[in-house]
Protein backbone atom coordinates (compact mmCIF):
# COMPACT_ATOMS: atom_id res chain seq x y z
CA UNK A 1 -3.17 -21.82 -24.42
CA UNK A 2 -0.98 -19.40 -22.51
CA UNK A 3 -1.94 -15.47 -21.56
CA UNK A 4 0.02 -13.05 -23.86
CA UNK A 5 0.19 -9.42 -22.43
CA UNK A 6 -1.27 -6.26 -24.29
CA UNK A 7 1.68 -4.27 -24.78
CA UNK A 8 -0.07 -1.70 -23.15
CA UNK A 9 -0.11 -3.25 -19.83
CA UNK A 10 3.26 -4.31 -20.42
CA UNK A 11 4.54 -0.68 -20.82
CA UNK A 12 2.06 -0.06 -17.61
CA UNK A 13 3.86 -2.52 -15.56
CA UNK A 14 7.69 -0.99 -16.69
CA UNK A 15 6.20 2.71 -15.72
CA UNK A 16 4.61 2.11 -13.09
CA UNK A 17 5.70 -0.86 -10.99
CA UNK A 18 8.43 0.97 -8.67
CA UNK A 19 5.74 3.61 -7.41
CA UNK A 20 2.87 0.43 -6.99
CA UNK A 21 5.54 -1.11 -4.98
CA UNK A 22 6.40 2.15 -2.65
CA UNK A 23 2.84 2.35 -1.99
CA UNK A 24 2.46 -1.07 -1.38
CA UNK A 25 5.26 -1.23 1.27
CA UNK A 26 4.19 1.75 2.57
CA UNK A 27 0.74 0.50 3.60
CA UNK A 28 2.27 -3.43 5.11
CA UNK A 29 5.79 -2.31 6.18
CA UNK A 30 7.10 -5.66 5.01
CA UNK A 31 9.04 -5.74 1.60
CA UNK A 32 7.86 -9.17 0.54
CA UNK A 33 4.38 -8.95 1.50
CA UNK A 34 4.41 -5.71 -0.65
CA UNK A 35 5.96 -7.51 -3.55
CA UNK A 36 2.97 -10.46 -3.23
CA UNK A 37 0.31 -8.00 -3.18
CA UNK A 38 1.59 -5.90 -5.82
CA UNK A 39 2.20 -9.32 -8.13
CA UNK A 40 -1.35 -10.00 -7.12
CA UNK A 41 -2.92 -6.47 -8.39
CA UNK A 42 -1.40 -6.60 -11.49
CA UNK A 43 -2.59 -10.27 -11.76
CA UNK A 44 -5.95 -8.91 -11.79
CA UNK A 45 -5.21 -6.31 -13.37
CA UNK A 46 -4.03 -7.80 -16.73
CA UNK A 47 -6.30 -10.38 -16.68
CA UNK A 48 -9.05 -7.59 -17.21
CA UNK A 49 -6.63 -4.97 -18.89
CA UNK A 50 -9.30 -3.77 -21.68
CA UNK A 51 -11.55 -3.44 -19.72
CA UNK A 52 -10.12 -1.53 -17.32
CA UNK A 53 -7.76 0.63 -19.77
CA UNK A 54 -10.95 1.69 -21.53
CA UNK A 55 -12.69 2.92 -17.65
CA UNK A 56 -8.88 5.33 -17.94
CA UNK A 57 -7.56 5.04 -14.60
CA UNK A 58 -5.81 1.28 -14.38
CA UNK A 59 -2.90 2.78 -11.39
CA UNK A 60 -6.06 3.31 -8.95
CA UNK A 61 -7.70 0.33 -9.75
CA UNK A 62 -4.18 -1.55 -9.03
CA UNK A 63 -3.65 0.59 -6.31
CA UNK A 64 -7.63 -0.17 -5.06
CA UNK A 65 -6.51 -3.85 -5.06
CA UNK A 66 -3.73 -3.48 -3.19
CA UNK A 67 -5.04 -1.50 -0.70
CA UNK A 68 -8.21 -4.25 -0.33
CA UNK A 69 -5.93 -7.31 0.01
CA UNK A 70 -3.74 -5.43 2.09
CA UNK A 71 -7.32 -5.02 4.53
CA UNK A 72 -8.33 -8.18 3.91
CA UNK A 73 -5.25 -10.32 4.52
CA UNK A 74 -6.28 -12.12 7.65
CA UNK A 75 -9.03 -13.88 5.46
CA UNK A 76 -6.73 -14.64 2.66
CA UNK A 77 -3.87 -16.06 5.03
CA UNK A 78 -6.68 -19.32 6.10
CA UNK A 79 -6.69 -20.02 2.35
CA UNK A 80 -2.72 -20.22 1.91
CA UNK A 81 -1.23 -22.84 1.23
CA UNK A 82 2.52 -23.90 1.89
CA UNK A 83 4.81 -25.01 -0.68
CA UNK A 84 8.39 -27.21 -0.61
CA UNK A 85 10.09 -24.99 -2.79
CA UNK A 86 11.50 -21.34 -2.32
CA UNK A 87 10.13 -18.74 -3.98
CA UNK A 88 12.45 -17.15 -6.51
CA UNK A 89 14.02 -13.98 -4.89
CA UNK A 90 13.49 -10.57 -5.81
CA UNK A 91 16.17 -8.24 -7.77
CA UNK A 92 15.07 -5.09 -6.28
CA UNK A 93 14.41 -4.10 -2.81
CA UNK A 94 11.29 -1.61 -2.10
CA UNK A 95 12.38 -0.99 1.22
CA UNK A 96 12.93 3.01 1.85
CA UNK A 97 15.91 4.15 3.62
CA UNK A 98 14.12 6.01 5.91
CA UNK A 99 13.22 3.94 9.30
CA UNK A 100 11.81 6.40 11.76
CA UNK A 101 8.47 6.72 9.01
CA UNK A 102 8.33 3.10 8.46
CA UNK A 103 8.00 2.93 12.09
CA UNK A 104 5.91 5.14 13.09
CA UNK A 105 3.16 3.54 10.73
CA UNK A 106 3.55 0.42 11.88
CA UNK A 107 2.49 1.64 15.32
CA UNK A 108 -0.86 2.59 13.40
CA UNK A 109 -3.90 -0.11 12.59
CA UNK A 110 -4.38 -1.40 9.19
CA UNK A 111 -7.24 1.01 8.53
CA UNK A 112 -5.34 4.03 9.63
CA UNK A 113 -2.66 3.19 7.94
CA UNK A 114 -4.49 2.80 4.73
CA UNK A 115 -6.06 6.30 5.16
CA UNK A 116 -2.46 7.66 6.13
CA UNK A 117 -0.94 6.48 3.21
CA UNK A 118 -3.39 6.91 0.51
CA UNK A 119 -3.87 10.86 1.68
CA UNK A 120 -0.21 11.97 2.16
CA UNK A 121 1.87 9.95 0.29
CA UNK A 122 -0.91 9.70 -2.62
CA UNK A 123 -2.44 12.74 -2.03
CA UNK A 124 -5.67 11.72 -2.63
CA UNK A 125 -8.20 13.83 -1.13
CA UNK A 126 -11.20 12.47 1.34
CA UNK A 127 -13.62 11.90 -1.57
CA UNK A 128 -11.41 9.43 -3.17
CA UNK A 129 -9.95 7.80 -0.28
CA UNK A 130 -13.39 6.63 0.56
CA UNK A 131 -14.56 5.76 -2.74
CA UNK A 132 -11.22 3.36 -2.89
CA UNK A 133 -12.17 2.27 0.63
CA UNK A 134 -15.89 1.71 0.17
CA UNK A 135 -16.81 3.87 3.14
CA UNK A 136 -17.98 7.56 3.38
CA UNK A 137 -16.00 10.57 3.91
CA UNK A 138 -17.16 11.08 7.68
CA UNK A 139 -15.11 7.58 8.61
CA UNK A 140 -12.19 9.03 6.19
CA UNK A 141 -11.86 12.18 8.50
CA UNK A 142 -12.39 10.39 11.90
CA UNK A 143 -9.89 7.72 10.60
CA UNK A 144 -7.34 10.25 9.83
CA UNK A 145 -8.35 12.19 13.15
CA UNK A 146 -7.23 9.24 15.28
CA UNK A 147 -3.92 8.13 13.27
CA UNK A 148 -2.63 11.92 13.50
CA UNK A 149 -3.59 11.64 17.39
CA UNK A 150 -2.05 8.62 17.59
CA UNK A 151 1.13 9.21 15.76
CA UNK A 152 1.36 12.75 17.61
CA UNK A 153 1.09 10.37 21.17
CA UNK A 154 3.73 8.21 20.38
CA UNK A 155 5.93 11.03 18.75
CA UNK A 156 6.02 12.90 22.22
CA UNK A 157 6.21 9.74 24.18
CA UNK A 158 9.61 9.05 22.37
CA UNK A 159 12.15 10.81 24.06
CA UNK A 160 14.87 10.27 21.46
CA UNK A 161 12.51 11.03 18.67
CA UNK A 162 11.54 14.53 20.38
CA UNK A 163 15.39 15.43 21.07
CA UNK A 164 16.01 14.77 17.55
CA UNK A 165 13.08 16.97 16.38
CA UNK A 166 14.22 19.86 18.84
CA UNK A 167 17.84 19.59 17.57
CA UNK A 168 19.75 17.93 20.06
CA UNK A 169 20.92 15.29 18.56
């Protein structure tokens, strides 16, 4: 017996899967890795899609999932299994044209990262960042504190980067 998708979830999927994907590539930094773990929410996701449709917020539980395999990827990578074959390729690319913020949170942990993300490019406030995190609003802030520290540090300590932010360039 195959799986046939509510057309609600499939409508959810055309709306919504170009912003899951941003988010998810914003938070790994790697195109394909964002692409698995945003397969991999919606997985879940429609697997349980009454369920969660009828709780009225199915983009943060997708986006919850994302963010905890994203966390927890070191544990999942032991299960993973190769395979001969290829994977089909993708007919989109998530990757933003814009470099200099890809790498600058790539010089941040996972956790920062996550916190990063999640409160400026989802503009979720403290609260919800660490309900999606399961942690309390104290580690939010001192999270944040040490990923704007850090990503001030390495902003000065690049000389290009501060000649282009003064107008040199």
């Amino acid at each position: 017996m195959r799986w046939a998708a509510p057309e609600q979830f499939a409508e959810f999927v055309r709306n919504r899967h170009a912003a899951l994907l941003r988010y998810a590539y914003l938070l790994c930094g790697d195109p394909h890795l964002a692409q698995d773990l945003v397969q991999d929410g919606l997985e879940r996701t429609g697997m349980a899609w009454r369920r969660i449709e009828r709780q009225g917020d199915p983009e943060g539980y997708v986006r919850r999932i994302i963010t905890n395999r994203y966390l927890n990827r070191v544990r999942s990578l032991r299960r993973e299994q190769l395979v001969s074959d290829a994977p089909d390729t993708s007919v989109t690319d998530a990757e933003p044209s814009d470099g200099s913020l890809m790498r600058l949170l790539s010089c941040l942990p996972r956790q920062q990262r996550a916190v990063m993300v999640m409160r400026y490019y989802l503009d979720y406030s403290e609260a919800q960042i660490a309900e999606t995190l399961g942690c309390s609003a104290g580690t939010v802030k001192s999270t944040a504190s040490r990923a704007i520290a850090r990503l001030r540090r390495d902003l000065t300590d690049d000389p290009h980067q501060q000649l282009a932010s003064e107008g040199a360039l």
